[in-house]
C-alpha atoms as a PDB file:
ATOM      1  CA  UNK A   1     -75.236  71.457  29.462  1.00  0.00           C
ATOM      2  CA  UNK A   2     -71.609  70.050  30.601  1.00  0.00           C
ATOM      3  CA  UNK A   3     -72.156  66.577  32.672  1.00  0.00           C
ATOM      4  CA  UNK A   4     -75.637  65.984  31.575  1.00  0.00           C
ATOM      5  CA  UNK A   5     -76.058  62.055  30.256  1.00  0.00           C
ATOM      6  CA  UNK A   6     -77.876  61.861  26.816  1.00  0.00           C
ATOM      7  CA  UNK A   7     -80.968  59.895  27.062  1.00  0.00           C
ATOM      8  CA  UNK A   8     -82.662  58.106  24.338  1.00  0.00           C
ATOM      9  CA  UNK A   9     -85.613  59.199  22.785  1.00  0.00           C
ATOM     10  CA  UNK A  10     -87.944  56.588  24.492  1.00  0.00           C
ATOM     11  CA  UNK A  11     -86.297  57.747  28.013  1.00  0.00           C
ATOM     12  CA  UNK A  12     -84.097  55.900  30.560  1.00  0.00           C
ATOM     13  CA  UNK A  13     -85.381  52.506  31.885  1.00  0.00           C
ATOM     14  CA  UNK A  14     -85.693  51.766  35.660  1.00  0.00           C
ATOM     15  CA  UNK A  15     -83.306  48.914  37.113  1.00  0.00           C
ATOM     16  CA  UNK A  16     -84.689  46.661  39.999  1.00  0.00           C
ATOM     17  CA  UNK A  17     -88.161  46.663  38.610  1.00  0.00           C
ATOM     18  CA  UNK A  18     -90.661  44.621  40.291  1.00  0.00           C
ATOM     19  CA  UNK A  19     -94.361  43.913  40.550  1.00  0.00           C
ATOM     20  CA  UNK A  20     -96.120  43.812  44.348  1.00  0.00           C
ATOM     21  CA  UNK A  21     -99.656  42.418  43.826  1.00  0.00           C
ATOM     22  CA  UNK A  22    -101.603  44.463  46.606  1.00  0.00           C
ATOM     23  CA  UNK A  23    -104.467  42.550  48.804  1.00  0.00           C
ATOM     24  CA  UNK A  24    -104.415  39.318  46.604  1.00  0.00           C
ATOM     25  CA  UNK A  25    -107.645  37.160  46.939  1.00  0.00           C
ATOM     26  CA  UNK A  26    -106.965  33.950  46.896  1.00  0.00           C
ATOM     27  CA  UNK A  27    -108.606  31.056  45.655  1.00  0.00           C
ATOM     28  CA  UNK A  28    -107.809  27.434  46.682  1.00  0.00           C
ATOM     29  CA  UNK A  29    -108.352  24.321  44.606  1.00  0.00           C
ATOM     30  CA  UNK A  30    -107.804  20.399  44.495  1.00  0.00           C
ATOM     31  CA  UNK A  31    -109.193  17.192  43.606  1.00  0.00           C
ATOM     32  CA  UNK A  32    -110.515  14.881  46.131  1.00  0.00           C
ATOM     33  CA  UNK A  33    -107.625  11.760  46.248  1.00  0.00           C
ATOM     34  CA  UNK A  34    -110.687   8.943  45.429  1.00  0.00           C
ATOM     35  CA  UNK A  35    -113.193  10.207  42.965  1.00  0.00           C
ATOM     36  CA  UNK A  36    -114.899   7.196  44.077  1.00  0.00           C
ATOM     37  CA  UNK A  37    -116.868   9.836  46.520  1.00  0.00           C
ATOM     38  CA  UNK A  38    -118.182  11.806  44.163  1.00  0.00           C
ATOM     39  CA  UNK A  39    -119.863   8.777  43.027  1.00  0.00           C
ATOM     40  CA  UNK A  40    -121.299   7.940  46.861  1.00  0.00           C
ATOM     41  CA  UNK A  41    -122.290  11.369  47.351  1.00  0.00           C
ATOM     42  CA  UNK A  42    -124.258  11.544  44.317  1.00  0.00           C
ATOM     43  CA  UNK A  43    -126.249   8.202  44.835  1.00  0.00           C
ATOM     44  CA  UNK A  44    -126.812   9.621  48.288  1.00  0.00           C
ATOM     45  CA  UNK A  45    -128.064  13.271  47.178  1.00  0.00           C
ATOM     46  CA  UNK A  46    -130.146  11.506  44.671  1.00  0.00           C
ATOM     47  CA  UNK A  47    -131.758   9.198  47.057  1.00  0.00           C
ATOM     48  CA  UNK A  48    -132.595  12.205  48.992  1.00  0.00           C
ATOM     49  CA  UNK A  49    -134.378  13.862  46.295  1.00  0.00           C
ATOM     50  CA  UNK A  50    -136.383  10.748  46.024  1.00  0.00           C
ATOM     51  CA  UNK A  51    -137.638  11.279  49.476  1.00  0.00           C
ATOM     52  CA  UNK A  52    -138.840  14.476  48.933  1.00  0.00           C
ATOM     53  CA  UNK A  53    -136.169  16.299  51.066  1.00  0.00           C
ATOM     54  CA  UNK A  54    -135.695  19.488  50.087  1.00  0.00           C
ATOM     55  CA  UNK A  55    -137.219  21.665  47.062  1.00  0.00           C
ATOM     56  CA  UNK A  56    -137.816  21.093  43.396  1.00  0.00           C
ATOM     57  CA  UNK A  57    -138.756  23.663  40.757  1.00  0.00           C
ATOM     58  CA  UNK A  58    -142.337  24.026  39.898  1.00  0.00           C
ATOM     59  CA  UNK A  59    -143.221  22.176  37.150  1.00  0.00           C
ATOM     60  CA  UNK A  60    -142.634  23.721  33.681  1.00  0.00           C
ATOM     61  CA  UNK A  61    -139.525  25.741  35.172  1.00  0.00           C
ATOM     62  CA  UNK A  62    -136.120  24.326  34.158  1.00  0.00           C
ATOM     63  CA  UNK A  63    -135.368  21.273  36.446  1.00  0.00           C
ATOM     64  CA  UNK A  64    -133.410  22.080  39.711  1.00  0.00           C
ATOM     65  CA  UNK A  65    -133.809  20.321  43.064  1.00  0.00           C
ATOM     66  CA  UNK A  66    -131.695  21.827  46.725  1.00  0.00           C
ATOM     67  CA  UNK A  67    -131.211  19.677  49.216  1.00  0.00           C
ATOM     68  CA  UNK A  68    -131.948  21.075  53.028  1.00  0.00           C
ATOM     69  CA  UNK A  69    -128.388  22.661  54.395  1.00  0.00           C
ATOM     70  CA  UNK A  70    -127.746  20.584  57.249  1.00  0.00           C
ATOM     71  CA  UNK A  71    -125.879  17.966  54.947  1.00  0.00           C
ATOM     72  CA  UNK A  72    -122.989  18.002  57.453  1.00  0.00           C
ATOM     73  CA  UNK A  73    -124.844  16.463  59.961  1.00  0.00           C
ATOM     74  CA  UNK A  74    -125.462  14.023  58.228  1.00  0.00           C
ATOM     75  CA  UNK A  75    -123.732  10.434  58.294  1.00  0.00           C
ATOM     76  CA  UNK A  76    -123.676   9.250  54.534  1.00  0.00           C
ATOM     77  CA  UNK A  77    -121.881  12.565  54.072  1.00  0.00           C
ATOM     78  CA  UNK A  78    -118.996  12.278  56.551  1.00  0.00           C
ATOM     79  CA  UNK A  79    -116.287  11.333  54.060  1.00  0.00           C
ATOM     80  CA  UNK A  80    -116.852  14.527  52.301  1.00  0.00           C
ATOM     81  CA  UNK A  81    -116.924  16.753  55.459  1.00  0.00           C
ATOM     82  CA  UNK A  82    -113.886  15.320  57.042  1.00  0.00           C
ATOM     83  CA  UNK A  83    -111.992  16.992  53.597  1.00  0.00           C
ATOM     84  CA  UNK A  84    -113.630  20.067  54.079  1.00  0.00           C
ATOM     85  CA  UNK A  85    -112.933  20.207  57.667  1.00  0.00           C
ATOM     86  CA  UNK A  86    -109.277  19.090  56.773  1.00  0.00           C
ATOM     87  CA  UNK A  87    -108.647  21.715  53.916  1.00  0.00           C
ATOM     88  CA  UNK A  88    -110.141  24.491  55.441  1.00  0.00           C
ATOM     89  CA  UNK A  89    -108.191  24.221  58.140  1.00  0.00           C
ATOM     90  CA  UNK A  90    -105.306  24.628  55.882  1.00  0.00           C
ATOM     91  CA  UNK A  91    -106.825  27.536  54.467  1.00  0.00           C
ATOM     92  CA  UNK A  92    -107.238  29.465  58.119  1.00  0.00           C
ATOM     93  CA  UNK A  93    -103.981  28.178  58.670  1.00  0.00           C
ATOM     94  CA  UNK A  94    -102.763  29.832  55.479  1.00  0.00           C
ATOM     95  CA  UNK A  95    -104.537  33.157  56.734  1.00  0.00           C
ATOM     96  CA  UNK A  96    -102.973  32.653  60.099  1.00  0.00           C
ATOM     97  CA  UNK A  97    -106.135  33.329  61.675  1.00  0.00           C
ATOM     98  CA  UNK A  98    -106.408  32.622  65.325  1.00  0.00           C
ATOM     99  CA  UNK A  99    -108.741  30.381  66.620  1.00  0.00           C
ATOM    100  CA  UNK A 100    -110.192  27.828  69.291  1.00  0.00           C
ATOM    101  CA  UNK A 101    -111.521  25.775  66.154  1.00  0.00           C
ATOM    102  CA  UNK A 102    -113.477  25.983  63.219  1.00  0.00           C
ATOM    103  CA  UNK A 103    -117.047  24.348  61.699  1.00  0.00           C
ATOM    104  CA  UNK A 104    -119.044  23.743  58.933  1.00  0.00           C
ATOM    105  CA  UNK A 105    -121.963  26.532  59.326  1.00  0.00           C
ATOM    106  CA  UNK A 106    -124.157  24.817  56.316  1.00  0.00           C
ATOM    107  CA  UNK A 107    -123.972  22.198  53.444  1.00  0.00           C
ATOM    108  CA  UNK A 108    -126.331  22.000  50.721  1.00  0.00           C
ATOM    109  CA  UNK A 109    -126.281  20.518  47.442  1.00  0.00           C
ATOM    110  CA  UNK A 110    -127.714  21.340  43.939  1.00  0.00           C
ATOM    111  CA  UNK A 111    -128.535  19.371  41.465  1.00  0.00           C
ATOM    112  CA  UNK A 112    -129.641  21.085  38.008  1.00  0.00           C
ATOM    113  CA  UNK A 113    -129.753  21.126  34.111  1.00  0.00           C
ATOM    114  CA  UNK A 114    -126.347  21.493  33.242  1.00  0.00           C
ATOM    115  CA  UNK A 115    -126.652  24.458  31.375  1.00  0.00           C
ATOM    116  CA  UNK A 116    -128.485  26.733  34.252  1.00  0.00           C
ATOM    117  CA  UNK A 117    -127.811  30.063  35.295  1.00  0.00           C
ATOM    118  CA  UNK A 118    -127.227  31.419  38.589  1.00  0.00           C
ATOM    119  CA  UNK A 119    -127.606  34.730  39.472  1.00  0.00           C
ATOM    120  CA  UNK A 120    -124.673  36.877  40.913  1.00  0.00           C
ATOM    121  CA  UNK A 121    -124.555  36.066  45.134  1.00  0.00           C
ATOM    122  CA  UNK A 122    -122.302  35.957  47.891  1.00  0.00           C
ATOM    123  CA  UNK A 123    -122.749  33.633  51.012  1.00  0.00           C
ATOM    124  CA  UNK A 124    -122.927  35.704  53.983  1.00  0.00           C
ATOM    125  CA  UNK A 125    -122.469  35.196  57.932  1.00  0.00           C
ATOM    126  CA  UNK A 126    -119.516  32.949  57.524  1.00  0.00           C
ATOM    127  CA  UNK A 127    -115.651  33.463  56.509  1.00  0.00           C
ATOM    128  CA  UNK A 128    -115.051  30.780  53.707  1.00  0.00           C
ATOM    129  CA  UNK A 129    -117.191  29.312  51.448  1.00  0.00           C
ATOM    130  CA  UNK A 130    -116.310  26.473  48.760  1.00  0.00           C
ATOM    131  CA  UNK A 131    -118.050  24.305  46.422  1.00  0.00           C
ATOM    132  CA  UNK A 132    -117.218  20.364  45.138  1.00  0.00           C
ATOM    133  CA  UNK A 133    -118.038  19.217  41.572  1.00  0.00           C
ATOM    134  CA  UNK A 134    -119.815  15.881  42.043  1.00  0.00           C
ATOM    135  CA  UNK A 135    -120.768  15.511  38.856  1.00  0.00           C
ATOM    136  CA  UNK A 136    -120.057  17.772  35.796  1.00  0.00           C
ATOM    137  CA  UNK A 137    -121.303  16.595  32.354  1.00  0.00           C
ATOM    138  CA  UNK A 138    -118.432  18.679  29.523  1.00  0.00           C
ATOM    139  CA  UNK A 139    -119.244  21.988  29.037  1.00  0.00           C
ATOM    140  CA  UNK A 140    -121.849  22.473  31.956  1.00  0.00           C
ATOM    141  CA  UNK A 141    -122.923  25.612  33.635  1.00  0.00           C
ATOM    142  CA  UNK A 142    -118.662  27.095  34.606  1.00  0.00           C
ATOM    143  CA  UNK A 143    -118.532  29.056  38.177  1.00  0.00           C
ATOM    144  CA  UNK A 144    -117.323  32.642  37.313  1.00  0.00           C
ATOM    145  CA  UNK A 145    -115.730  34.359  40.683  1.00  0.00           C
ATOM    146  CA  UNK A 146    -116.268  38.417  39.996  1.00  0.00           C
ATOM    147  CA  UNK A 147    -113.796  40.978  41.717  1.00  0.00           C
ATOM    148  CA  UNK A 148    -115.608  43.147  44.681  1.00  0.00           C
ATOM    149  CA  UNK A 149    -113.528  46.043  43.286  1.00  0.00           C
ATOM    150  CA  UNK A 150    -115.196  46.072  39.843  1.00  0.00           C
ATOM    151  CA  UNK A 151    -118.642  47.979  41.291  1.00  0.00           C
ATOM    152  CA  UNK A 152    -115.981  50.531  42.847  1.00  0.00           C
ATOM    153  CA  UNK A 153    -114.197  51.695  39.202  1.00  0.00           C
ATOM    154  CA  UNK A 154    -114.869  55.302  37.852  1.00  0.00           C
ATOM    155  CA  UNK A 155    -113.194  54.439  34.873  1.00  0.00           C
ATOM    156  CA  UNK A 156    -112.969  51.477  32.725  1.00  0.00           C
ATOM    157  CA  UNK A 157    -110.529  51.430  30.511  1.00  0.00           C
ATOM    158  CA  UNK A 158    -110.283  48.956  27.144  1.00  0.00           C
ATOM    159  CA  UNK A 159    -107.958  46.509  27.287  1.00  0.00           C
ATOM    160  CA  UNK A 160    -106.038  45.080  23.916  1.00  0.00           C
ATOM    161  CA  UNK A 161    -106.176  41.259  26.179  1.00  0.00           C
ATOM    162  CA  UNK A 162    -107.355  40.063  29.635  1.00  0.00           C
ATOM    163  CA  UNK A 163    -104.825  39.113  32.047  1.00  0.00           C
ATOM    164  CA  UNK A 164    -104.113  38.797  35.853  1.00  0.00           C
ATOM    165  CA  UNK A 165    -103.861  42.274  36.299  1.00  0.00           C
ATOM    166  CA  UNK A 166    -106.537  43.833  34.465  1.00  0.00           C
ATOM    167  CA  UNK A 167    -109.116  41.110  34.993  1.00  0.00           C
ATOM    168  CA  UNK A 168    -112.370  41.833  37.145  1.00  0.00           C
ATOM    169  CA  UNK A 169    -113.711  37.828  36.712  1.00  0.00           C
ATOM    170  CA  UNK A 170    -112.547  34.418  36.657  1.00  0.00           C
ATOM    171  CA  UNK A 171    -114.158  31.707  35.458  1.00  0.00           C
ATOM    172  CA  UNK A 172    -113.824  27.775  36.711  1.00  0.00           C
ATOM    173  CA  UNK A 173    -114.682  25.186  34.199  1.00  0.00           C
ATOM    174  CA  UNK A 174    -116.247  21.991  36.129  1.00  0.00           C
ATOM    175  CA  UNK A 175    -114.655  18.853  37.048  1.00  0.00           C
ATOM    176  CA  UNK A 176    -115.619  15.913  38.974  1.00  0.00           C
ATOM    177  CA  UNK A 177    -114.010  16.083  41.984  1.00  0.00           C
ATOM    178  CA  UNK A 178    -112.522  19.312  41.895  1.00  0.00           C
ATOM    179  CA  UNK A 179    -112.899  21.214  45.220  1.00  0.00           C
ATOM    180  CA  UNK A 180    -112.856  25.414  45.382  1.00  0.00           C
ATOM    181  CA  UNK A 181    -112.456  27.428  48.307  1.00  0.00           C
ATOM    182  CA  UNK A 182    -112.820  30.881  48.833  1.00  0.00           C
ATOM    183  CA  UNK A 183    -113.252  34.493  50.998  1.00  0.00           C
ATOM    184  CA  UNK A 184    -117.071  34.387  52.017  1.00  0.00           C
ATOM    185  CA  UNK A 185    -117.716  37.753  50.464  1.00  0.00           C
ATOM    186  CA  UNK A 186    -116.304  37.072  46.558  1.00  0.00           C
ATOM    187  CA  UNK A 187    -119.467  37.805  44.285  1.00  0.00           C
ATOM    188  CA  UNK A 188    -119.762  34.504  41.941  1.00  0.00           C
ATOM    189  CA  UNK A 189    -122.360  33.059  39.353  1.00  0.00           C
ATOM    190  CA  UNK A 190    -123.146  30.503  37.956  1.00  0.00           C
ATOM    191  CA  UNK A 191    -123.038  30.675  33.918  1.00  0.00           C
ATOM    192  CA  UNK A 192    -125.244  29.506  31.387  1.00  0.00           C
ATOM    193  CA  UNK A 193    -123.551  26.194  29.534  1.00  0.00           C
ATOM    194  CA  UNK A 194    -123.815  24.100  26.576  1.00  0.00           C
ATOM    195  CA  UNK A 195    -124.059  20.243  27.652  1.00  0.00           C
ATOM    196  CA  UNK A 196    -125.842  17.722  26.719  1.00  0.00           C
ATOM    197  CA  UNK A 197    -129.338  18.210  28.647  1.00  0.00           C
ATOM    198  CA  UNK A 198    -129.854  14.551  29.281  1.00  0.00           C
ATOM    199  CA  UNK A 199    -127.353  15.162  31.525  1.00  0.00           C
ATOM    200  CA  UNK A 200    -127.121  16.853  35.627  1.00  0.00           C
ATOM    201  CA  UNK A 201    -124.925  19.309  37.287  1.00  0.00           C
ATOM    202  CA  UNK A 202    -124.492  18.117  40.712  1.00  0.00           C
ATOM    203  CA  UNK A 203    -122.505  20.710  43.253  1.00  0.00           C
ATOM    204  CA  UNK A 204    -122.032  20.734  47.296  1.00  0.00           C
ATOM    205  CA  UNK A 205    -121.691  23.987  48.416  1.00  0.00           C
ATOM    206  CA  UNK A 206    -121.008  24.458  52.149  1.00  0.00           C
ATOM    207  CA  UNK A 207    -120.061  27.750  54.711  1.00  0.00           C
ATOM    208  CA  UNK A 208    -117.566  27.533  56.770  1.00  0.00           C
ATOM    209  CA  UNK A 209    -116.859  29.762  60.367  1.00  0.00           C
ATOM    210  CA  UNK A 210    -114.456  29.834  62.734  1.00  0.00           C
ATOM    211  CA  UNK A 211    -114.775  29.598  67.370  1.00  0.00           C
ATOM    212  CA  UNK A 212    -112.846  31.854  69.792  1.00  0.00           C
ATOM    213  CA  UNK A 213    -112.580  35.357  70.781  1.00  0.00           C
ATOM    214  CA  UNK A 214    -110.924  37.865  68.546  1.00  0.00           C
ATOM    215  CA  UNK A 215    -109.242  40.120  70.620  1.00  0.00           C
ATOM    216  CA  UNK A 216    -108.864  44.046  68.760  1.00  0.00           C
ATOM    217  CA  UNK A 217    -109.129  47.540  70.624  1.00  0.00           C
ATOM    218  CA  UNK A 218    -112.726  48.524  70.119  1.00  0.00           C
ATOM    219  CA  UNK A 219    -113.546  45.446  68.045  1.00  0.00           C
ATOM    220  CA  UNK A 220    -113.293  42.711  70.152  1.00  0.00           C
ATOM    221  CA  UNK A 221    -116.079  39.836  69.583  1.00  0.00           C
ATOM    222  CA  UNK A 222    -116.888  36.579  71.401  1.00  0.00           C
ATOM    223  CA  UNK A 223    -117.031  33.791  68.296  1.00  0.00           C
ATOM    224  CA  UNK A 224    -118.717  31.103  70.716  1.00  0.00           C
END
């Protein structure tokens, strides 16, 4: 047909091309500025497992001890909650979330074999939720992050490599010092690891919430 442009086999090729990511979750990560803390934190959690504070596993289970959750009350830990308080705040901020202010809703810590596993969880009744590595032996148990999507697929494709677009998990090898925070409702777990079992795995976990009144047509809601 006159005027018609021949086209290669394989087709023409768009111009302009571009890639949106839709609803990106985010995840947010940095070291603490004075590992030093990691250091006073531990001494601290272990001094509290001394007391008794908290639970242990029963005996012939693989070692684990939790501290109670109100670690954020408590003074030998208010280094570590004024950079939670100050990074989480930079989080919101990043949201753009309005608020009056924002709090810590409850700190706890772990301390395990390094090579436990964790089941698959969420932390719920809150709106961020983070972790700090106080003390990760190499190769410990890594944090894997798992995408809420992946329970919602009909079909499941293979995949010739992983990569940020077809990937349903990440996983987040420990490091001392390392902070990670997060959307409250990202399914995570804790994976099995390969250290050297002399050794602990020693995380603070902590919840985080927000004060004031959000303000939507037939979803308004007083925040305290």
């Amino acid at each position: 047909m006159l005027g018609m442009p021949s086209l290669s086999a394989a087709g023409a090729e768009l111009i302009e091309k571009q890639v949106f990511m839709l609803f990106p979750t985010p995840m947010f990560t940095g070291k603490v500025p004075d590992i030093s803390l990691c250091d006073r934190v531990e001494k601290y959690l272990r001094e509290l497992r001394k007391s008794g504070e908290g639970r242990s596993s029963p005996k012939g289970a693989s070692p684990a001890y939790i501290t109670p959750d109100n670690l954020h009350t408590r003074p030998q830990m208010a280094e570590l909650v004024g950079v939670v308080m100050s990074e989480t705040s930079k989080v919101l901020d990043a949201y753009a979330i309005k608020r009056d202010s924002h709090y810590i809703t409850g700190m706890w810590a772990n301390i395990t074999h390094p090579n436990n596993r964790q089941n698959v969880h969420v932390h719920p009744n809150c709106l961020l939720s983070g972790l700090i590595y106080i003390k990760a032996p190499p190769n410990c148990g890594p944090t894997m992050f798992l995408s809420p999507r992946k329970l919602s697929k009909n079909f499941e494709p293979q995949y010739k490599t992983k990569n940020d677009i077809n990937s349903d998990f990440m996983v987040v090898p420990p490091e001392k010092g390392r902070m990670l925070i997060w959307p409250s409702h990202i399914p995570h777990v804790v994976d099995s690891g390969t250290a050297d079992e002399s050794e602990e795995r020693i995380v603070v976990a902590f919840n985080v919430m927000i004060r004031g009144r959000v303000d939507l047509f037939t979803a308004s809601l007083d925040l305290g």
